[in-house]
N, C-alpha and C. Protein backbone atom coordinates (compact mmCIF):
# COMPACT_ATOMS: atom_id res chain seq x y z
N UNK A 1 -4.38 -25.69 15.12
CA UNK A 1 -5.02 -24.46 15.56
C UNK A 1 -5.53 -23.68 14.35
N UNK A 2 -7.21 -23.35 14.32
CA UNK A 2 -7.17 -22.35 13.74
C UNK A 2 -7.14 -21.08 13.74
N UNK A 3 -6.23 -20.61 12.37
CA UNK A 3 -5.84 -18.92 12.52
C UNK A 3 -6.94 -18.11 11.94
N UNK A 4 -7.22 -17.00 13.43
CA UNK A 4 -8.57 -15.98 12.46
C UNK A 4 -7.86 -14.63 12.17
N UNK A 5 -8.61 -14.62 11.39
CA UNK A 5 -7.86 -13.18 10.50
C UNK A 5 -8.88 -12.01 9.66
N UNK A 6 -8.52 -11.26 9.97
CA UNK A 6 -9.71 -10.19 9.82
C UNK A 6 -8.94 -9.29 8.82
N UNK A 7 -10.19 -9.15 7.38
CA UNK A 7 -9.58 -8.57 6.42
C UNK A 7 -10.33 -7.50 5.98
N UNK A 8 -9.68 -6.22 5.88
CA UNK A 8 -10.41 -5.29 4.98
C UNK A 8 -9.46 -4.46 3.59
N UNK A 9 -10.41 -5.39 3.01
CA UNK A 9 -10.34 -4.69 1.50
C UNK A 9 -11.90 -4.73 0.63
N UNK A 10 -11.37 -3.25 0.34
CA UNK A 10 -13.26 -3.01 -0.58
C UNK A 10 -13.17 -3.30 -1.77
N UNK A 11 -12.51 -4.06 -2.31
CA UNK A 11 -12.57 -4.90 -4.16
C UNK A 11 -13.38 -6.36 -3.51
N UNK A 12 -14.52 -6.30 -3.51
CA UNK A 12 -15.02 -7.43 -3.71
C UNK A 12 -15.01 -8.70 -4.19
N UNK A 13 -14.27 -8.74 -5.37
CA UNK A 13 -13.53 -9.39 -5.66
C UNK A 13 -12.36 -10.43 -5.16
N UNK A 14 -11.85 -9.22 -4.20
CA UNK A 14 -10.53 -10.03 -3.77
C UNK A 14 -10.78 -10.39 -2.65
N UNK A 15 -12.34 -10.62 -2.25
CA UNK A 15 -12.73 -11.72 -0.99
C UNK A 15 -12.55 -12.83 -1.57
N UNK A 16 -12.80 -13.35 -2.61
CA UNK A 16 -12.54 -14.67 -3.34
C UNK A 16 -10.98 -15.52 -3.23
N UNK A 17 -10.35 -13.92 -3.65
CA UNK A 17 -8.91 -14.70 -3.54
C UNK A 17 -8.20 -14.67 -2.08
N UNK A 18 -8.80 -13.96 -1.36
CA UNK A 18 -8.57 -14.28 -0.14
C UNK A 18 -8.62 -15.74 0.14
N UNK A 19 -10.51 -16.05 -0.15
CA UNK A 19 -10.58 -17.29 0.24
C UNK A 19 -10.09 -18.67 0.08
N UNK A 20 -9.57 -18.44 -1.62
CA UNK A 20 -8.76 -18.88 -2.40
C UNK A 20 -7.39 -19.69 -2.10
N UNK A 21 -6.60 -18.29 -1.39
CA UNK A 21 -5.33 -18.06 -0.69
C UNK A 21 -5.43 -18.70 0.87
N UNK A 22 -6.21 -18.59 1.64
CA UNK A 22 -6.15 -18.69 2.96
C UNK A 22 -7.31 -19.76 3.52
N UNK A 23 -7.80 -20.51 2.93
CA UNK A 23 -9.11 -20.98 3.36
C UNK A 23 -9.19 -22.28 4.13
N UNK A 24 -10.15 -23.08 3.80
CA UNK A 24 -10.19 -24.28 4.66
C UNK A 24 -8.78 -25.30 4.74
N UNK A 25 -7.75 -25.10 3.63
CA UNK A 25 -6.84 -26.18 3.56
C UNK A 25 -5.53 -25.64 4.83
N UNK A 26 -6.15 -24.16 4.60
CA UNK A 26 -4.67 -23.78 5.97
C UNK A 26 -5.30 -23.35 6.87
N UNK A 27 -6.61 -24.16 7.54
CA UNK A 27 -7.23 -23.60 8.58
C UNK A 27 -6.98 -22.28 9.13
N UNK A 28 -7.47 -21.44 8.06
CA UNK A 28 -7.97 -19.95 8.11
C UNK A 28 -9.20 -19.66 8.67
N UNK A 29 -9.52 -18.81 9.23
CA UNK A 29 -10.98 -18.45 9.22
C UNK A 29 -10.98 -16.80 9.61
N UNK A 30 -11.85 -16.85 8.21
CA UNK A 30 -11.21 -15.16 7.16
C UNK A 30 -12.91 -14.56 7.62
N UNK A 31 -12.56 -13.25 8.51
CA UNK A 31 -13.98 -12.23 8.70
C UNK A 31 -13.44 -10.94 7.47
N UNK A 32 -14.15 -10.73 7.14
CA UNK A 32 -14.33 -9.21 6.30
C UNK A 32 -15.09 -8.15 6.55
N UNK A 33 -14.05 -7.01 7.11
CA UNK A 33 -14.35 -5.75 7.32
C UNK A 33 -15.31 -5.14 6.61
N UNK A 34 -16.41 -4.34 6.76
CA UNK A 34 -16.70 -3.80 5.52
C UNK A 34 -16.69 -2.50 5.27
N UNK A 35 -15.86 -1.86 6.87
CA UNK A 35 -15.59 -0.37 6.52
C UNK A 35 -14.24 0.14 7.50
N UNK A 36 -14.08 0.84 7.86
CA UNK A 36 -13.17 1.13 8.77
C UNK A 36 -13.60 0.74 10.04
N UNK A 37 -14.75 1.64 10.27
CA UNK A 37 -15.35 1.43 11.41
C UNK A 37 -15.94 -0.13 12.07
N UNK A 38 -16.41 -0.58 10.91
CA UNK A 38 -16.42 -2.51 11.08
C UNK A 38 -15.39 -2.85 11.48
N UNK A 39 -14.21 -2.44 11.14
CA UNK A 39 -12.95 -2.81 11.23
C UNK A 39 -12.42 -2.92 12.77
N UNK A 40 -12.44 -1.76 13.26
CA UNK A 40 -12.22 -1.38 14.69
C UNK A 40 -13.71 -1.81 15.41
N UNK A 41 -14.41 -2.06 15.43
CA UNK A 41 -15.31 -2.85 16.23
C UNK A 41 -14.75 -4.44 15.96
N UNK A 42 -14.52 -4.84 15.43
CA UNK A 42 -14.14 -6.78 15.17
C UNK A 42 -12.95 -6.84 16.11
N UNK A 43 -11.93 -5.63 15.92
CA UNK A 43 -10.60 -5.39 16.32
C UNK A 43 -10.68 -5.80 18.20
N UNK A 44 -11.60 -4.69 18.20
CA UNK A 44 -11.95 -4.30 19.61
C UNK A 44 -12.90 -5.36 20.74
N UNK A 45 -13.30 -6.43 19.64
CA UNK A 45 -14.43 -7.16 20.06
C UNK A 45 -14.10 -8.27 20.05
N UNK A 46 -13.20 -8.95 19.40
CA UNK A 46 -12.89 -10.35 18.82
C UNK A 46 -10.83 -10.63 18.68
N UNK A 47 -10.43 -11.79 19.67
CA UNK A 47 -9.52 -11.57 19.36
C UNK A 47 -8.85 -12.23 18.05
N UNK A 48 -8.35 -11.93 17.58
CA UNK A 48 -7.51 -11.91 15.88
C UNK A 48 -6.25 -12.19 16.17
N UNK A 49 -5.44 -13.48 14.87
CA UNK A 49 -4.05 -13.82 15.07
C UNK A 49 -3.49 -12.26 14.06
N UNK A 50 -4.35 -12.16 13.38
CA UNK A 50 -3.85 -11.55 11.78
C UNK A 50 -4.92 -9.99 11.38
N UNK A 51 -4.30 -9.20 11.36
CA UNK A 51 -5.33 -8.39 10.26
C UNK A 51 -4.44 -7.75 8.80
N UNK A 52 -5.03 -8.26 7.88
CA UNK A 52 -4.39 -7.65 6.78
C UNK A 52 -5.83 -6.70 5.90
N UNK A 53 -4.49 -5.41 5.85
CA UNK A 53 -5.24 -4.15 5.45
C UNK A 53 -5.13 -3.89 4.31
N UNK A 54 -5.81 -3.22 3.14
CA UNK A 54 -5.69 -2.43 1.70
C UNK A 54 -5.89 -1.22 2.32
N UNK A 55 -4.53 -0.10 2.60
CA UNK A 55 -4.76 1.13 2.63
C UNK A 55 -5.12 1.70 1.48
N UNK A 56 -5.21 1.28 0.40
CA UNK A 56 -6.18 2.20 -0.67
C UNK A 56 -6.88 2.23 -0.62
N UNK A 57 -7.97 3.46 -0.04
CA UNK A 57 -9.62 2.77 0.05
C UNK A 57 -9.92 4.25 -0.88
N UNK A 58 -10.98 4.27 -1.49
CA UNK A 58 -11.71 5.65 -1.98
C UNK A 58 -10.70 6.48 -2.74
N UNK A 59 -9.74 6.11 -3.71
CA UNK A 59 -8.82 6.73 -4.41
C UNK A 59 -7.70 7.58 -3.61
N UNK A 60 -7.76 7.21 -2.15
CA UNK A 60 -6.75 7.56 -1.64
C UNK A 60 -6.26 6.27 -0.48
N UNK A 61 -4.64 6.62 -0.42
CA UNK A 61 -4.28 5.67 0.30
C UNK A 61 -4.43 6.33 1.87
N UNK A 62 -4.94 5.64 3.08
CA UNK A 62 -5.13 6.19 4.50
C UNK A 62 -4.28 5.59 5.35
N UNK A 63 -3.07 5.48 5.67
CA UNK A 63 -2.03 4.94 7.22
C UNK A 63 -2.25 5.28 7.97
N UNK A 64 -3.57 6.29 8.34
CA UNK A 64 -4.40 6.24 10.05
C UNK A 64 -4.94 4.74 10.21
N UNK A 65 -5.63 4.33 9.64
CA UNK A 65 -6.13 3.19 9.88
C UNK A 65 -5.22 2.29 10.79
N UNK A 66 -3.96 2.43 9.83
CA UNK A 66 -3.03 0.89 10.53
C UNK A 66 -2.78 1.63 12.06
N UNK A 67 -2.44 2.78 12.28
CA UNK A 67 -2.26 3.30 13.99
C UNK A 67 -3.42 2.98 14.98
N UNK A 68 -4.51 3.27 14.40
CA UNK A 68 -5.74 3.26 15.01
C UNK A 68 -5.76 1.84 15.66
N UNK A 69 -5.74 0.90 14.52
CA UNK A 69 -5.84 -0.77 14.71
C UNK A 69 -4.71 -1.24 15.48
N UNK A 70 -3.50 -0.89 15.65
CA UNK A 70 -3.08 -0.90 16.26
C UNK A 70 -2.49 -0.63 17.88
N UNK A 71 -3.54 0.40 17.98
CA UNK A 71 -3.07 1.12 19.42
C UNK A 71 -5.22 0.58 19.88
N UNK A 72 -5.34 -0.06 19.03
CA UNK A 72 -6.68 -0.91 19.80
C UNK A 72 -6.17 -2.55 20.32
N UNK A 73 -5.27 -2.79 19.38
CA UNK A 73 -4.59 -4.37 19.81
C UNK A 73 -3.20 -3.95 19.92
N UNK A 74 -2.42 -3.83 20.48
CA UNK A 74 -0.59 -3.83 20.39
C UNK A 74 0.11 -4.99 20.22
N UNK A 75 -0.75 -6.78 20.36
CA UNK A 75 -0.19 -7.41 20.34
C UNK A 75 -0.57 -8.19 18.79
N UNK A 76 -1.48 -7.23 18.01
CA UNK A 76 -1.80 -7.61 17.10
C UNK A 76 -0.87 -7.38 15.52
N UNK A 77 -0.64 -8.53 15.07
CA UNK A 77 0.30 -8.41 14.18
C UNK A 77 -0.68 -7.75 12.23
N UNK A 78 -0.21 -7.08 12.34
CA UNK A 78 -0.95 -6.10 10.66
C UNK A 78 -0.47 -6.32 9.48
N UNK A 79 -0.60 -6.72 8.51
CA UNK A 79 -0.09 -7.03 7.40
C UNK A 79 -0.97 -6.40 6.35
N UNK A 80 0.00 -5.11 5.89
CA UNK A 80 -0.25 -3.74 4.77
C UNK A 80 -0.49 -4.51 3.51
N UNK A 81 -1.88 -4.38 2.47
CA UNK A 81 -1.33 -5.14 1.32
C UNK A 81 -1.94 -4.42 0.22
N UNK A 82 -1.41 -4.00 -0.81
CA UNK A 82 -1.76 -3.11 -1.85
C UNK A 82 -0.82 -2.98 -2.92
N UNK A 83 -1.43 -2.25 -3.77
CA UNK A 83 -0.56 -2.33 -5.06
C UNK A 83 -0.37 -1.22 -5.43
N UNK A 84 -0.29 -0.43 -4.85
CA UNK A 84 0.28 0.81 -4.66
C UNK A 84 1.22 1.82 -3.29
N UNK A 85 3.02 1.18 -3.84
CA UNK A 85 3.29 1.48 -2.44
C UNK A 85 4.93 2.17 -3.58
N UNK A 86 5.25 2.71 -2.41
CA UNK A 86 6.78 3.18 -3.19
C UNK A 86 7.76 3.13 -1.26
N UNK A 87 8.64 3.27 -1.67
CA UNK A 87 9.71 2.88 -0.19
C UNK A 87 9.31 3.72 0.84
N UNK A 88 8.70 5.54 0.96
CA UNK A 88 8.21 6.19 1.85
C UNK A 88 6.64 5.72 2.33
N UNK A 89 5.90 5.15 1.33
CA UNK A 89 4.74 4.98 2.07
C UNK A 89 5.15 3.26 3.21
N UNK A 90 6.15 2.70 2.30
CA UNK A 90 6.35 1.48 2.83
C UNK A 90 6.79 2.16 4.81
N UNK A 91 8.14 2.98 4.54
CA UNK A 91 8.39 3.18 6.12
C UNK A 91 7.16 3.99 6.97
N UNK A 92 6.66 4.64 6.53
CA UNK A 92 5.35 4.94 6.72
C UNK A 92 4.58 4.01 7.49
N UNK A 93 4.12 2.97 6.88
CA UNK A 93 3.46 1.88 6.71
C UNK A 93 3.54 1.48 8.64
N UNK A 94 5.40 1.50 8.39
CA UNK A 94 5.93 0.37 9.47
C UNK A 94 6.12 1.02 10.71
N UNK A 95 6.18 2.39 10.83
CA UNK A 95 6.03 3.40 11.15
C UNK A 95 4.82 3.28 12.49
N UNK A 96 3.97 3.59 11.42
CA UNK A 96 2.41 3.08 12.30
C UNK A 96 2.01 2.42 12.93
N UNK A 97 2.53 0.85 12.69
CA UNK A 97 2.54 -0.44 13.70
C UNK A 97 2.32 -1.39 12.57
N UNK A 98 2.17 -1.29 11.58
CA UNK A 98 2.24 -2.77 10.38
C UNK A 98 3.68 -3.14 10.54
N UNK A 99 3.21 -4.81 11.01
CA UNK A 99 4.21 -5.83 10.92
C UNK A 99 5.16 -5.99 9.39
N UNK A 100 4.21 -5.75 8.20
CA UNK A 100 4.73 -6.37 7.05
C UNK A 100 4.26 -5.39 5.93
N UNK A 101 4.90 -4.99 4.83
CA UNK A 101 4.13 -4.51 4.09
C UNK A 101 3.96 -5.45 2.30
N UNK A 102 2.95 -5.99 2.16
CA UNK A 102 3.50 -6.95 0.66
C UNK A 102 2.61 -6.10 0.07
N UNK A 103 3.36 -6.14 -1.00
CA UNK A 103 2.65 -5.81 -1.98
C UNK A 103 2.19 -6.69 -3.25
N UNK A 104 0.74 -6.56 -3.69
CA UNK A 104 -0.59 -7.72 -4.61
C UNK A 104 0.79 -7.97 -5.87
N UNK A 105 1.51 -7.52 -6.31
CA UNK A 105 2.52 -8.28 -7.13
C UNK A 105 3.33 -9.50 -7.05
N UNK A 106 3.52 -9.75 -5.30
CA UNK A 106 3.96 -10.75 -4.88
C UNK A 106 3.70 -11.89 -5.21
N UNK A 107 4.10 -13.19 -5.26
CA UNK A 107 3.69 -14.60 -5.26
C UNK A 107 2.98 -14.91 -4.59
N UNK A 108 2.07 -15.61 -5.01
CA UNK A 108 1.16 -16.04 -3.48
C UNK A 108 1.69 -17.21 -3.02
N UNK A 109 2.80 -17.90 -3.22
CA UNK A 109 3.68 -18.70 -2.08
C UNK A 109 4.47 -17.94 -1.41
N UNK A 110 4.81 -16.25 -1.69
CA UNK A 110 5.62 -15.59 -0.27
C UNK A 110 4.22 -14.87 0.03
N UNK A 111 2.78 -14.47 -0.43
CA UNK A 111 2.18 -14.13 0.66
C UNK A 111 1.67 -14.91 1.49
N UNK A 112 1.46 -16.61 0.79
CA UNK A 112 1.02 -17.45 2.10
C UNK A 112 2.02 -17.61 3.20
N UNK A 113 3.18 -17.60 2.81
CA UNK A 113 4.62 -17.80 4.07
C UNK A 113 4.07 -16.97 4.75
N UNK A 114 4.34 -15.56 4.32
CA UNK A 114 3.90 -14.16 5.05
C UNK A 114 2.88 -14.07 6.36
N UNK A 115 1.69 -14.87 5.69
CA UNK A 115 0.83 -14.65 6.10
C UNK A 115 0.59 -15.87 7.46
N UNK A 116 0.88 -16.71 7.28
CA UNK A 116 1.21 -18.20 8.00
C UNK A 116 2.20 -17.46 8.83
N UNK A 117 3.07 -16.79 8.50
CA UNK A 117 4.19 -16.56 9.93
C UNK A 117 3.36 -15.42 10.98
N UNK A 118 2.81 -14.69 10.44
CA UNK A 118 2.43 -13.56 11.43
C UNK A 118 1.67 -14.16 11.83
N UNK A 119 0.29 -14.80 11.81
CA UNK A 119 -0.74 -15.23 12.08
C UNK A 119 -0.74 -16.45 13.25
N UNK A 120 0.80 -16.84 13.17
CA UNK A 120 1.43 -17.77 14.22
C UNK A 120 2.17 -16.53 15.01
N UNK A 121 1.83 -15.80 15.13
CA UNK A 121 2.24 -14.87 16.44
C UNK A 121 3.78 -13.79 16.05
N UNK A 122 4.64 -15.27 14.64
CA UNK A 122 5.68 -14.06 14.57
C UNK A 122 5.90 -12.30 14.27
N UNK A 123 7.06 -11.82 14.86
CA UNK A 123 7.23 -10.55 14.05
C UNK A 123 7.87 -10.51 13.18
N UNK A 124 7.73 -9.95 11.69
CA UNK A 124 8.01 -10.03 10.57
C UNK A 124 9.33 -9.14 10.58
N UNK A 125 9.20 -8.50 10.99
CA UNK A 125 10.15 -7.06 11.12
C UNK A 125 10.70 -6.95 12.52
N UNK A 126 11.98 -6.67 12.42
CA UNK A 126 12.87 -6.55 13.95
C UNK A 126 12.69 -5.11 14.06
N UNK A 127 13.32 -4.37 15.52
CA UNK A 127 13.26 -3.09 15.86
C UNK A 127 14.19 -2.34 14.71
N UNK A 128 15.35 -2.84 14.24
CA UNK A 128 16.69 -2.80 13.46
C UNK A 128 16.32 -2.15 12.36
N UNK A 129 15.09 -3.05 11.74
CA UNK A 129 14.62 -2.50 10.21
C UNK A 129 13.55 -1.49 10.24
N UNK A 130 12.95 -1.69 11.37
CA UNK A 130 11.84 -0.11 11.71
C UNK A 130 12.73 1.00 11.34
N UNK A 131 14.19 1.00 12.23
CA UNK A 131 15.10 2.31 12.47
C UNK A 131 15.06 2.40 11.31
N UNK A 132 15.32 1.87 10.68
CA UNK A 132 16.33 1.97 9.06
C UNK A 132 15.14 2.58 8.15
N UNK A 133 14.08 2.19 8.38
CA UNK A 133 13.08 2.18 7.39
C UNK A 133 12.83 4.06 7.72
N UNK A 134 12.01 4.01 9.33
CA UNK A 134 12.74 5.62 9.80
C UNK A 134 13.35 6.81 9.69
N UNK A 135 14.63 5.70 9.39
CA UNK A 135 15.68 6.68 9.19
C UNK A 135 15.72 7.05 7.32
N UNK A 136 15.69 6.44 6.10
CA UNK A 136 15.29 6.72 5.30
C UNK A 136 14.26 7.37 4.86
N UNK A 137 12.76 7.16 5.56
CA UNK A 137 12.31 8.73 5.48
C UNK A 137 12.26 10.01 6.01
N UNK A 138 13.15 10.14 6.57
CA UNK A 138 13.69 11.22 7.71
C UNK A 138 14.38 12.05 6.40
N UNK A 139 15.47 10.95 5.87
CA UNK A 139 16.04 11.56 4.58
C UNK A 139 15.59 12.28 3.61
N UNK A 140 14.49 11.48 3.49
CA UNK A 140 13.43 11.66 2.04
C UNK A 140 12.63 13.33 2.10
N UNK A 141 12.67 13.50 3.87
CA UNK A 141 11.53 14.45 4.10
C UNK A 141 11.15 15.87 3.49
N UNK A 142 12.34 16.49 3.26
CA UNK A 142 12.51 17.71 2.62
C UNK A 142 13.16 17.73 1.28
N UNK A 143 12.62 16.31 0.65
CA UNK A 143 13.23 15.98 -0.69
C UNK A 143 12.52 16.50 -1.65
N UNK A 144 12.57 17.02 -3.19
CA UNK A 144 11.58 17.14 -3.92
C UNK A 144 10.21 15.93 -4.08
N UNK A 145 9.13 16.40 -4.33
CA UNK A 145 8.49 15.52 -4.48
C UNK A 145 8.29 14.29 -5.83
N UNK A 146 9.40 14.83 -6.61
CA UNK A 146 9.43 14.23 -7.63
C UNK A 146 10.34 12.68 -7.47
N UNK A 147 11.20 13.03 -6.25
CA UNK A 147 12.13 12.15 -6.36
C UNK A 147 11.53 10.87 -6.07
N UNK A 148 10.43 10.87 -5.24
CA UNK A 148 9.46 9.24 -5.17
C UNK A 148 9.54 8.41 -6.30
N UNK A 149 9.02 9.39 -7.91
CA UNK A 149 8.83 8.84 -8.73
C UNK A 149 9.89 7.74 -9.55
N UNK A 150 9.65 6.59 -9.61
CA UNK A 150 10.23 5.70 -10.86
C UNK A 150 10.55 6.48 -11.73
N UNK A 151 11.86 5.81 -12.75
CA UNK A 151 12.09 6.54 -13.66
C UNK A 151 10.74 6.44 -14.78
N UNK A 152 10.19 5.42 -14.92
CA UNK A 152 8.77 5.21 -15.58
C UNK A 152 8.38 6.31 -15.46
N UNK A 153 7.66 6.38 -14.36
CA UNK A 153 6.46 7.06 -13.56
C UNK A 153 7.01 8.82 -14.13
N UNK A 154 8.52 9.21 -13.81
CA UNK A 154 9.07 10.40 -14.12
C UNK A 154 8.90 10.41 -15.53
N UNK A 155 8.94 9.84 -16.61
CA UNK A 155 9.13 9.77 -17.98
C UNK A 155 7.88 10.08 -18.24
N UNK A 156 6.70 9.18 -18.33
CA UNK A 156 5.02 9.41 -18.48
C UNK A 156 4.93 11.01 -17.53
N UNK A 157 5.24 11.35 -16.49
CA UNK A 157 4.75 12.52 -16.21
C UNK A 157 5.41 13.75 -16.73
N UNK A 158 6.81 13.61 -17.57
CA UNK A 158 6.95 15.01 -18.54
C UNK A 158 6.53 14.95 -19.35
N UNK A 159 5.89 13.78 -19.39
CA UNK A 159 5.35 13.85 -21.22
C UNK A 159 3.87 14.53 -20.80
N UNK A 160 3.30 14.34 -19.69
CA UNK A 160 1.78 14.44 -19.37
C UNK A 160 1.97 15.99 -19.03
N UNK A 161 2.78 16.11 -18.85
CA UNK A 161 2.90 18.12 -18.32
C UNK A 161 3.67 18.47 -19.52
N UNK A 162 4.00 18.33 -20.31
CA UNK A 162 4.47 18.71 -21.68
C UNK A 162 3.15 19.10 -22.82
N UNK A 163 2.12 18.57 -22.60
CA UNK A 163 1.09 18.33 -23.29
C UNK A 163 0.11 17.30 -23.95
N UNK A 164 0.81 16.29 -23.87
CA UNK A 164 1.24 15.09 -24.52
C UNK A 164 -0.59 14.03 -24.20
N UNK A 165 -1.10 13.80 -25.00
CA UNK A 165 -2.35 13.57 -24.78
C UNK A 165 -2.36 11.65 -24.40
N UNK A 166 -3.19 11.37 -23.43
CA UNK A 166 -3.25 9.86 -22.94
C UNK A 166 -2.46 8.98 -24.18
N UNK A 167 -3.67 9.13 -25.42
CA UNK A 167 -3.79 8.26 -26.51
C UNK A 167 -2.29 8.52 -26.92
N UNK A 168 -1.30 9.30 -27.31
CA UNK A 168 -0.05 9.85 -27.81
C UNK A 168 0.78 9.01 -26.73
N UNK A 169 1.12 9.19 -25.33
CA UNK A 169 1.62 8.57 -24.64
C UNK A 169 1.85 6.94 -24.77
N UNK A 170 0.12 6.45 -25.03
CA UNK A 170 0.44 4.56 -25.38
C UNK A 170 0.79 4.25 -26.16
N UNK A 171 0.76 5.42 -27.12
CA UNK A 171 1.63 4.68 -28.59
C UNK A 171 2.78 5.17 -28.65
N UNK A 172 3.23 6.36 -27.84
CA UNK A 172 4.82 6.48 -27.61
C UNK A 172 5.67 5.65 -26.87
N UNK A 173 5.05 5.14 -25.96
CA UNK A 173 5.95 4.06 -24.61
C UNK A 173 5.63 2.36 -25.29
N UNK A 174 4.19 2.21 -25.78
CA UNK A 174 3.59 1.16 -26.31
C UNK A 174 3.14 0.28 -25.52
N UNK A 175 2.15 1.14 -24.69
CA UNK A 175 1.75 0.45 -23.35
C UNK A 175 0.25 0.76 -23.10
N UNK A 176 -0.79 0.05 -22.57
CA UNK A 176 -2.12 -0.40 -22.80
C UNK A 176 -2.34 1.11 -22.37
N UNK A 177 -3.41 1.69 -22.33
CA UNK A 177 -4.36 2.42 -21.80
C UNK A 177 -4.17 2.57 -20.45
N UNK A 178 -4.87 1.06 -19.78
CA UNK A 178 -5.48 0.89 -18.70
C UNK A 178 -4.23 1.07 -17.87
N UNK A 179 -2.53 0.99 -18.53
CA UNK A 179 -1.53 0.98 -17.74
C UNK A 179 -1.08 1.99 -17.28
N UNK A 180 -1.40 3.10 -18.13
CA UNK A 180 -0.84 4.92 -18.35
C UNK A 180 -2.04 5.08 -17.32
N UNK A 181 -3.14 4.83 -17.22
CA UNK A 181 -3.89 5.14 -16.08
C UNK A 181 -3.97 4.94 -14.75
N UNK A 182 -3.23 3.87 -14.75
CA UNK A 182 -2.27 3.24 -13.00
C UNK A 182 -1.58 4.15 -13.16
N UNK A 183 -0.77 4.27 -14.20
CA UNK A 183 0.80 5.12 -13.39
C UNK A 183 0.30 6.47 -13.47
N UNK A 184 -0.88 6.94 -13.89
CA UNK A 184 -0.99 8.44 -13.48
C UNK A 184 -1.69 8.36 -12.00
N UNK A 185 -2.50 7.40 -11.70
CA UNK A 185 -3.03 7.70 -10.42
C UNK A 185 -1.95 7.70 -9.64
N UNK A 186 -0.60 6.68 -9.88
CA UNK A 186 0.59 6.74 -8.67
C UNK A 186 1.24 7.60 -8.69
N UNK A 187 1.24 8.39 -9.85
CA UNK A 187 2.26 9.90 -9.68
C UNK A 187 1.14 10.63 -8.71
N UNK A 188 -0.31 10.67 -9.24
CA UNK A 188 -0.62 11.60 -8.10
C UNK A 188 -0.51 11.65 -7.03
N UNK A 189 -0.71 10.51 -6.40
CA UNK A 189 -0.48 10.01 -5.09
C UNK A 189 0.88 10.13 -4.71
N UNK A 190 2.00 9.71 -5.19
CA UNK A 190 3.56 10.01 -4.51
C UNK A 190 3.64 11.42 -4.43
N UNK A 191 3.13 12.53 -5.65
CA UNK A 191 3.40 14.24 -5.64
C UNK A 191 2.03 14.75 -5.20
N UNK A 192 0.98 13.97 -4.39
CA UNK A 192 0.43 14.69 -3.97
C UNK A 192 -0.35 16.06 -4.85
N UNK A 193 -0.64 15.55 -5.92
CA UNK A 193 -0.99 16.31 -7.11
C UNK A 193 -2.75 15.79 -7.34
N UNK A 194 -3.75 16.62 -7.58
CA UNK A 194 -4.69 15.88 -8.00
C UNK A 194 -5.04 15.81 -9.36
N UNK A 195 -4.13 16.87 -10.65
CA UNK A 195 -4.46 16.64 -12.07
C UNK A 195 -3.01 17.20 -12.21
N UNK A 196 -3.20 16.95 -13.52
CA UNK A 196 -1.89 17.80 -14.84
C UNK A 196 -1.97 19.31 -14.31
N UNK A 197 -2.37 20.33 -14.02
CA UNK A 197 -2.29 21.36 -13.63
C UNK A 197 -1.63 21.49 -12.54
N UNK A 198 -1.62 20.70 -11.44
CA UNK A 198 -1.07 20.71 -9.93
C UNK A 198 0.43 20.01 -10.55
N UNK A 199 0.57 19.05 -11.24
CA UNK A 199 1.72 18.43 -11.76
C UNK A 199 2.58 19.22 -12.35
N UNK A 200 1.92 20.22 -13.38
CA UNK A 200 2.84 20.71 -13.85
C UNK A 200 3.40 21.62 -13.14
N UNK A 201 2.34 22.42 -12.05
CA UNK A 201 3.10 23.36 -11.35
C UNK A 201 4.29 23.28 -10.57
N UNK A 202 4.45 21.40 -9.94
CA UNK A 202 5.05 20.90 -9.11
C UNK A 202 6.49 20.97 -10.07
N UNK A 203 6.39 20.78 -11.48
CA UNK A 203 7.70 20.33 -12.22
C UNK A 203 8.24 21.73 -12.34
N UNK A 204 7.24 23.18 -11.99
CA UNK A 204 8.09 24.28 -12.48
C UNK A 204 8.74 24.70 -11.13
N UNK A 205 8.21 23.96 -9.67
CA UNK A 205 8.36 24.61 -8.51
C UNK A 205 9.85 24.17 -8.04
N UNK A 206 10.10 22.36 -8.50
CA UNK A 206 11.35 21.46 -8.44
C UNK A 206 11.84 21.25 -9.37
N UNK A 207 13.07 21.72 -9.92
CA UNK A 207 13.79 21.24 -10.58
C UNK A 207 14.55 20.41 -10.33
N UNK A 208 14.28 19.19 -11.43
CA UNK A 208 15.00 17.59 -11.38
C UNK A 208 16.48 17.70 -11.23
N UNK A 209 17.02 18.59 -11.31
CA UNK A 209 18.27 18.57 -11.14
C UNK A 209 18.72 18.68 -9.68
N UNK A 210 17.87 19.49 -9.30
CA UNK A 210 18.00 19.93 -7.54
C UNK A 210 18.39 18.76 -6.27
């Protein structure tokens, strides 16, 4: 049988490794979204074993999407995939109706498993681990917003609200450029911050000790 699977992610690029990953040898047959709205018309129009999503679209991450796609198919299994996730966006994620959440760090022998099991109809996730997942951000909810952060992620951001200039930072930690620039976009995104000004205000509003 072949499995169809409908993918939206806007790195162009990673249509390749899609095809790469999923193609003629595991009788895949891979459509690509090319917007949201493409998305939910294919959804709505075509039936699908699989849809795997990149909620990062446009420098922000969106988990309407996965509800939307979901409450258009209910029997449709969703598989979240991005490289930017921390444990609240994950219950989040599952929250919404995504079966699975992997994240692009993974092996691509557990995202082909992954992807091969849902796409054969399984559920990845029992009711058991929804609760749990749930119930940990229930916890989280009225937590500081700092507490998302890695100790990494916490370390680079006192130094970045301290004063501490990009170039000073890579040669203090000894880490590329391009890397201090991931982990500032993920602090913004976990504190909901859009620069060093909103950051720092956040570090005078929560104290880490709290």
């Amino acid at each position: 049988m072949e499995r169809k699977i409908i993918i939206y992610d806007s790195v162009p690029l990673m249509h390749y490794a899609y095809n790469a990953l999923f193609g003629k040898d595991l009788k895949c047959e891979l459509q690509f979204a090319e917007s949201e709205f493409d998305l939910e018309n294919k959804v709505s129009s075509e039936n699908f074993h699989l849809a795997i999503i990149d909620v990062f679209q446009k420098d922000r991450i969106n988990l309407s999407i996965i509800k939307r796609i979901s409450k258009l198919n209910k029997k449709l299994n969703i598989a979240v995939y991005s490289s930017l996730f921390d444990d609240e966006l994950k219950a989040k994620a599952l929250m919404y109706g995504a079966s699975v959440v992997i994240e692009k760090t993974e092996s691509a022998e557990s995202i082909i498993k992954t992807v091969l099991l849902l796409s054969d109809g399984s559920r990845y996730f029992d009711k058991k681990m929804k609760l749990n997942a749930k119930l940990k951000l229930v916890k989280k909810k009225n937590s500081s917003p700092l507490v998302k952060l890695s100790s990494r992620e916490l370390q680079i951001a006192e130094l970045l609200v301290s004063g501490v200039s990009n170039n000073t930072v890579t040669q203090q930690l000894k880490l590329a450029a391009t890397t201090i620039s991931t982990y500032k976009k993920r602090i913004f995104i976990k504190t909901q911050t859009q620069n060093i000004i909103e950051l720092s205000e956040l570090f005078k509003q929560y104290n880490k000790t709290k």
